[in-house]
N, C-alpha and C. Protein backbone atom coordinates (compact mmCIF):
# COMPACT_ATOMS: atom_id res chain seq x y z
N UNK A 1 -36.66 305.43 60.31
CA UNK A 1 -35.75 304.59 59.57
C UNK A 1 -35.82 303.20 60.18
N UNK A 2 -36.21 302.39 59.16
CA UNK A 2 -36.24 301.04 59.87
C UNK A 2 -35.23 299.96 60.20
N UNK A 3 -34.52 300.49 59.71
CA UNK A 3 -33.21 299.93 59.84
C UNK A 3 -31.72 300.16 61.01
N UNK A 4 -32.29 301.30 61.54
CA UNK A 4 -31.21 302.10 62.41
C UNK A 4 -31.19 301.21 63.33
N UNK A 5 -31.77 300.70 64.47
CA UNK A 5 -31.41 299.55 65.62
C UNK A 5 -30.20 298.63 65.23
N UNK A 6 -30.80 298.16 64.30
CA UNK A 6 -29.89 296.76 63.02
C UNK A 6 -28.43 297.79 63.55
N UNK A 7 -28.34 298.87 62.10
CA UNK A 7 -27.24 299.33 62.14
C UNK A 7 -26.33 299.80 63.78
N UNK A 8 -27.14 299.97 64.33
CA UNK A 8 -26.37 300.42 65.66
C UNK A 8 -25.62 298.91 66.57
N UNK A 9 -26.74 298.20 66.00
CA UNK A 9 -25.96 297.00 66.75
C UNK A 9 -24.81 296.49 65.98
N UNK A 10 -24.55 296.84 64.79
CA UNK A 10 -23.47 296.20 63.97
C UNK A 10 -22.41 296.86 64.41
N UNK A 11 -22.35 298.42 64.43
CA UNK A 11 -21.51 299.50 65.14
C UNK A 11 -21.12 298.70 66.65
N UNK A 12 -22.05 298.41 67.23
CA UNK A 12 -21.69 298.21 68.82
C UNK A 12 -20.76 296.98 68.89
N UNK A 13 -21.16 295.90 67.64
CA UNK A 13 -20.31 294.73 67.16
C UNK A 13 -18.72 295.38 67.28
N UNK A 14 -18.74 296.28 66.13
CA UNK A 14 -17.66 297.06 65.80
C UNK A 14 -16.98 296.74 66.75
N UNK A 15 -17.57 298.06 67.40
CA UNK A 15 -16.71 298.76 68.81
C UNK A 15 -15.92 297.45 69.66
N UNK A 16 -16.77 296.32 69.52
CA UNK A 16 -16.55 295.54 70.86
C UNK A 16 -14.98 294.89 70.37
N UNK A 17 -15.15 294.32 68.79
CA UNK A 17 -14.09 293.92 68.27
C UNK A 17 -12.85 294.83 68.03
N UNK A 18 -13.56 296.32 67.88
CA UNK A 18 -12.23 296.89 67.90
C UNK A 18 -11.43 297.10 69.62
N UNK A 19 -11.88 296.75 70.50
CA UNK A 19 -11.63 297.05 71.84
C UNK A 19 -10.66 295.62 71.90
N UNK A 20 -11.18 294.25 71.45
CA UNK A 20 -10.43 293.20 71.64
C UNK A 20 -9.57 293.19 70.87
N UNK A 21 -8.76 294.04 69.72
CA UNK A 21 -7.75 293.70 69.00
C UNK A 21 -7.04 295.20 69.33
N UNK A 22 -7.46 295.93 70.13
CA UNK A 22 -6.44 296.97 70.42
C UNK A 22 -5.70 296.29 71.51
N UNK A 23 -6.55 295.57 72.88
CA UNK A 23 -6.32 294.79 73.94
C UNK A 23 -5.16 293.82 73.39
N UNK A 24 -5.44 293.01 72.14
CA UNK A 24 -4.42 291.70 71.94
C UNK A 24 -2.78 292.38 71.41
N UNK A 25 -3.77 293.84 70.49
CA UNK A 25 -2.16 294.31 70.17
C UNK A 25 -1.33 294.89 71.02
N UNK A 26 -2.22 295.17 72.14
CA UNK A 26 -1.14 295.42 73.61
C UNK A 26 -0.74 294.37 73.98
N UNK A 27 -1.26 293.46 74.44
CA UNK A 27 -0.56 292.21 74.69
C UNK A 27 1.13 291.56 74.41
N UNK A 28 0.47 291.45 72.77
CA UNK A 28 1.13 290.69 71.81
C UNK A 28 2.86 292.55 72.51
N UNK A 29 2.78 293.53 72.05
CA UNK A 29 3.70 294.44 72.54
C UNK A 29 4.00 293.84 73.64
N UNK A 30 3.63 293.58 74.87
CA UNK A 30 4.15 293.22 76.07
C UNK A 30 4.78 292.41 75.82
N UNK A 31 4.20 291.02 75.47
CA UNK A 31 4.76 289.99 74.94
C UNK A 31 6.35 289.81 74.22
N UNK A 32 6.03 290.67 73.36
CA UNK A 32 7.29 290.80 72.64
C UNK A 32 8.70 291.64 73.63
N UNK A 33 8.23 292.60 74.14
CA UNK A 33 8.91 293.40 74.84
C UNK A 33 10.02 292.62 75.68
N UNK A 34 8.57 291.37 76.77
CA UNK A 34 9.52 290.61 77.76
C UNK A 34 10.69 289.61 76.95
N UNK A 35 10.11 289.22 75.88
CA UNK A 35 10.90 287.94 75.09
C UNK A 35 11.89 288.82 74.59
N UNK A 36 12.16 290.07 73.98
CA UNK A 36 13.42 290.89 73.54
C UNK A 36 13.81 290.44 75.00
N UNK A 37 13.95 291.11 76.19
CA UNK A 37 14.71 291.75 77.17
C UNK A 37 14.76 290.71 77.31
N UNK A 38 14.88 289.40 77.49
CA UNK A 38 14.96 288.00 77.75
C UNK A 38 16.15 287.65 76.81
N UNK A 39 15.85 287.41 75.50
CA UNK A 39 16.85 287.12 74.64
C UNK A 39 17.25 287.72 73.32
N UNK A 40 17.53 288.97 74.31
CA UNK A 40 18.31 289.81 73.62
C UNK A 40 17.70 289.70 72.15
N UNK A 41 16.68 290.13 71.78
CA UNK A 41 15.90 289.71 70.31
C UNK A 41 16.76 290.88 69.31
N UNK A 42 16.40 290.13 68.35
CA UNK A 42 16.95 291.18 66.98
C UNK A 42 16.61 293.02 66.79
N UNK A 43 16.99 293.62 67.07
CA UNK A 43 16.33 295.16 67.28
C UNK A 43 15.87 295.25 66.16
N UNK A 44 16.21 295.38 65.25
CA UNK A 44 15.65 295.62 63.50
C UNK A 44 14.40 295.18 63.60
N UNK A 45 14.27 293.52 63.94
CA UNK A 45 12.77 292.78 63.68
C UNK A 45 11.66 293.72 64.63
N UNK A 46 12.29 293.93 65.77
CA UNK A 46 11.82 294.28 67.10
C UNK A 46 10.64 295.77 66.35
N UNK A 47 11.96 296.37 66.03
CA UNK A 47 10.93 298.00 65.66
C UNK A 47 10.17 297.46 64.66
N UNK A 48 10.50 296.96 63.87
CA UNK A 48 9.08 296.63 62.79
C UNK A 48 8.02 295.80 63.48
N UNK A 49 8.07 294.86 64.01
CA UNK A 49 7.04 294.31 64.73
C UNK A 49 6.50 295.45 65.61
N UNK A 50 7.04 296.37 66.25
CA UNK A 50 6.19 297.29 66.77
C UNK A 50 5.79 298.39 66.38
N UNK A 51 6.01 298.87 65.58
CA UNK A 51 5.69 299.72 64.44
C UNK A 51 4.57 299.57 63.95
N UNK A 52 4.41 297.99 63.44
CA UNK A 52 3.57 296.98 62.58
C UNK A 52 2.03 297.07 63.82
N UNK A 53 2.53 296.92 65.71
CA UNK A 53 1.69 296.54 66.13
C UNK A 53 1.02 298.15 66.87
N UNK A 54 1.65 299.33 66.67
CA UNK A 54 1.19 300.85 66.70
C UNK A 54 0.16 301.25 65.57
N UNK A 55 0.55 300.43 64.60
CA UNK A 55 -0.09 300.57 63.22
C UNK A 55 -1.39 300.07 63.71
N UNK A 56 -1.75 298.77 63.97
CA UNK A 56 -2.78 298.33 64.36
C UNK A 56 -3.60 298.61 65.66
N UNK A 57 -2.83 299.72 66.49
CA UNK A 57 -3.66 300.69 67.39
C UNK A 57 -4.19 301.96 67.03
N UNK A 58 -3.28 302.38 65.76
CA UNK A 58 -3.81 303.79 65.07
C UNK A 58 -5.13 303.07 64.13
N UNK A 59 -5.18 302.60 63.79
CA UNK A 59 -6.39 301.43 62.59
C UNK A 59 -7.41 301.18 63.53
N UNK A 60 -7.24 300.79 64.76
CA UNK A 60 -8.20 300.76 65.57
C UNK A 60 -8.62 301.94 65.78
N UNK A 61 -8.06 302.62 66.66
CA UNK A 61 -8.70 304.49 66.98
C UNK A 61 -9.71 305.13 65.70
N UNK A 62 -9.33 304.92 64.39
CA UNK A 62 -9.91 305.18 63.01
C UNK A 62 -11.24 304.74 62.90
N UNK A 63 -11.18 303.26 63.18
CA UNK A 63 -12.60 302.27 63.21
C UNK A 63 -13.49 303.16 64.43
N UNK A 64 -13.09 303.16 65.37
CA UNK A 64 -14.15 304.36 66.75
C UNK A 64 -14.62 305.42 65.75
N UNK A 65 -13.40 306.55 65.18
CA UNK A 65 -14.15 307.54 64.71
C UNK A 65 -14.93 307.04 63.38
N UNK A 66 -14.71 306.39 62.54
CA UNK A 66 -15.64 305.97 61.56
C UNK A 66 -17.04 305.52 62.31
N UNK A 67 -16.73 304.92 63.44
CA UNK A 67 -18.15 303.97 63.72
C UNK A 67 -19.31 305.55 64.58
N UNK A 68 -18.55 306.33 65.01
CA UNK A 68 -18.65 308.32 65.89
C UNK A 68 -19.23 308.36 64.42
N UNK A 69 -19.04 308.70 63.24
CA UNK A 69 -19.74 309.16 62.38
C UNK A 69 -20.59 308.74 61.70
N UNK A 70 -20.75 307.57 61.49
CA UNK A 70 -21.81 306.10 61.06
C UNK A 70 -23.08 306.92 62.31
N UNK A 71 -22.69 306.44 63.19
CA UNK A 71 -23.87 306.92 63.64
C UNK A 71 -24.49 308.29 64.19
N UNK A 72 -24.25 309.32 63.50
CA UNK A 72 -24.36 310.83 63.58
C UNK A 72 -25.17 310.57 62.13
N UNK A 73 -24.49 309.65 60.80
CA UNK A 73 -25.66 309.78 59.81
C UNK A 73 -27.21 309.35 59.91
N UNK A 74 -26.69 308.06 61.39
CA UNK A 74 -28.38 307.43 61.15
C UNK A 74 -29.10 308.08 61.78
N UNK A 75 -28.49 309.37 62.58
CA UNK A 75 -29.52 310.02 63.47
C UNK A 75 -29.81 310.98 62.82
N UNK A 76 -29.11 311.35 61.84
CA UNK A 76 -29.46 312.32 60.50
C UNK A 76 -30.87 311.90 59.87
N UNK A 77 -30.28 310.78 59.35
CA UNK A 77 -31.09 309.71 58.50
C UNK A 77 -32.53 309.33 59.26
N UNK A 78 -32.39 309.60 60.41
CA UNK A 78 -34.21 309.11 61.33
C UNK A 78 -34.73 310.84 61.18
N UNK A 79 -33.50 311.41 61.65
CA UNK A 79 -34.89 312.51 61.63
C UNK A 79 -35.42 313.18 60.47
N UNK A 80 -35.07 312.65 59.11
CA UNK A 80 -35.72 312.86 57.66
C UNK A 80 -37.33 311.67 57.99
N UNK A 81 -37.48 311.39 59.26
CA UNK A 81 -38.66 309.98 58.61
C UNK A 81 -39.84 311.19 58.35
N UNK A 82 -40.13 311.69 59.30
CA UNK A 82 -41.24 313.12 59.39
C UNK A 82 -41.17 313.14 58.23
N UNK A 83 -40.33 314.00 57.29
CA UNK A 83 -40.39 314.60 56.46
C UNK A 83 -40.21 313.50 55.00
N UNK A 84 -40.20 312.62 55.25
CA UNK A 84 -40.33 311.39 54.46
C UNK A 84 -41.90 310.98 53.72
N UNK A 85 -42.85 311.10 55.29
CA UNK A 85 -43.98 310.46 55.12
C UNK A 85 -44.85 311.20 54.12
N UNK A 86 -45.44 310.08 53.15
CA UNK A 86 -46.55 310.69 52.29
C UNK A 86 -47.99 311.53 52.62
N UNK A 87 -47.63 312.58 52.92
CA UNK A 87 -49.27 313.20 53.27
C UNK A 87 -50.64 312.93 52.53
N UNK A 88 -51.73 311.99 53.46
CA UNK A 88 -52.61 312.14 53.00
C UNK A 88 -54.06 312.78 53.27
C-alpha cells in the first residue's frame, strides 16, 4: 500500500494534537479551579465549564481509539498487497 507511511504520519499528527488539547483542557480545569476558590466563582457556571472541559477529555480518549483502529485497517490494507499483485 503506497500510501500507509503518509497515513501513519497523519495519525501520529493526530495523536500529538490530541495529547496537547487533553494537556490545555487540564490546565484550563486547574485554572478555573484556582480562580473559583479565589473568588468564590458562580457554581452553576463552574459545573458546566467543567463538564464542558471532561467532555473534551472523553473526545480526546475517542480520537486515540479511532486513530488504534485507523491503523489496524492499514495493516489490514498492506497485507492484501501480495494478494493484490497481477500475476504474470
Amino acid at each position: 500500500m503506497q500510501t500507509g507511511n503518509e497515513m501513519r504520519t497523519c495519525i501520529k499528527n493526530i495523536r500529538y494534537y490530541t495529547g496537547k488539547l487533553t494537556g490545555l483542557a487540564s490546565k484550563q480545569f486547574d485554572l478555573d479551579f484556582d480562580k473559583g476558590e479565589k473568588n468564590k466563582a458562580n457554581s452553576d457556571a463552574g459545573t458546566i465549564r467543567a463538564d464542558c472541559i471532561a467532555a473534551i477529555g472523553i473526545a480526546t480518549e475517542w480520537l486515540n481509539t479511532y486513530c488504534g483502529n485507523i491503523e489496524v485497517h492499514i495493516t489490514n490494507a498492506e497485507e492484501q498487497d501480495t494478494e493484490m499483485e497481477i500475476p504474470f
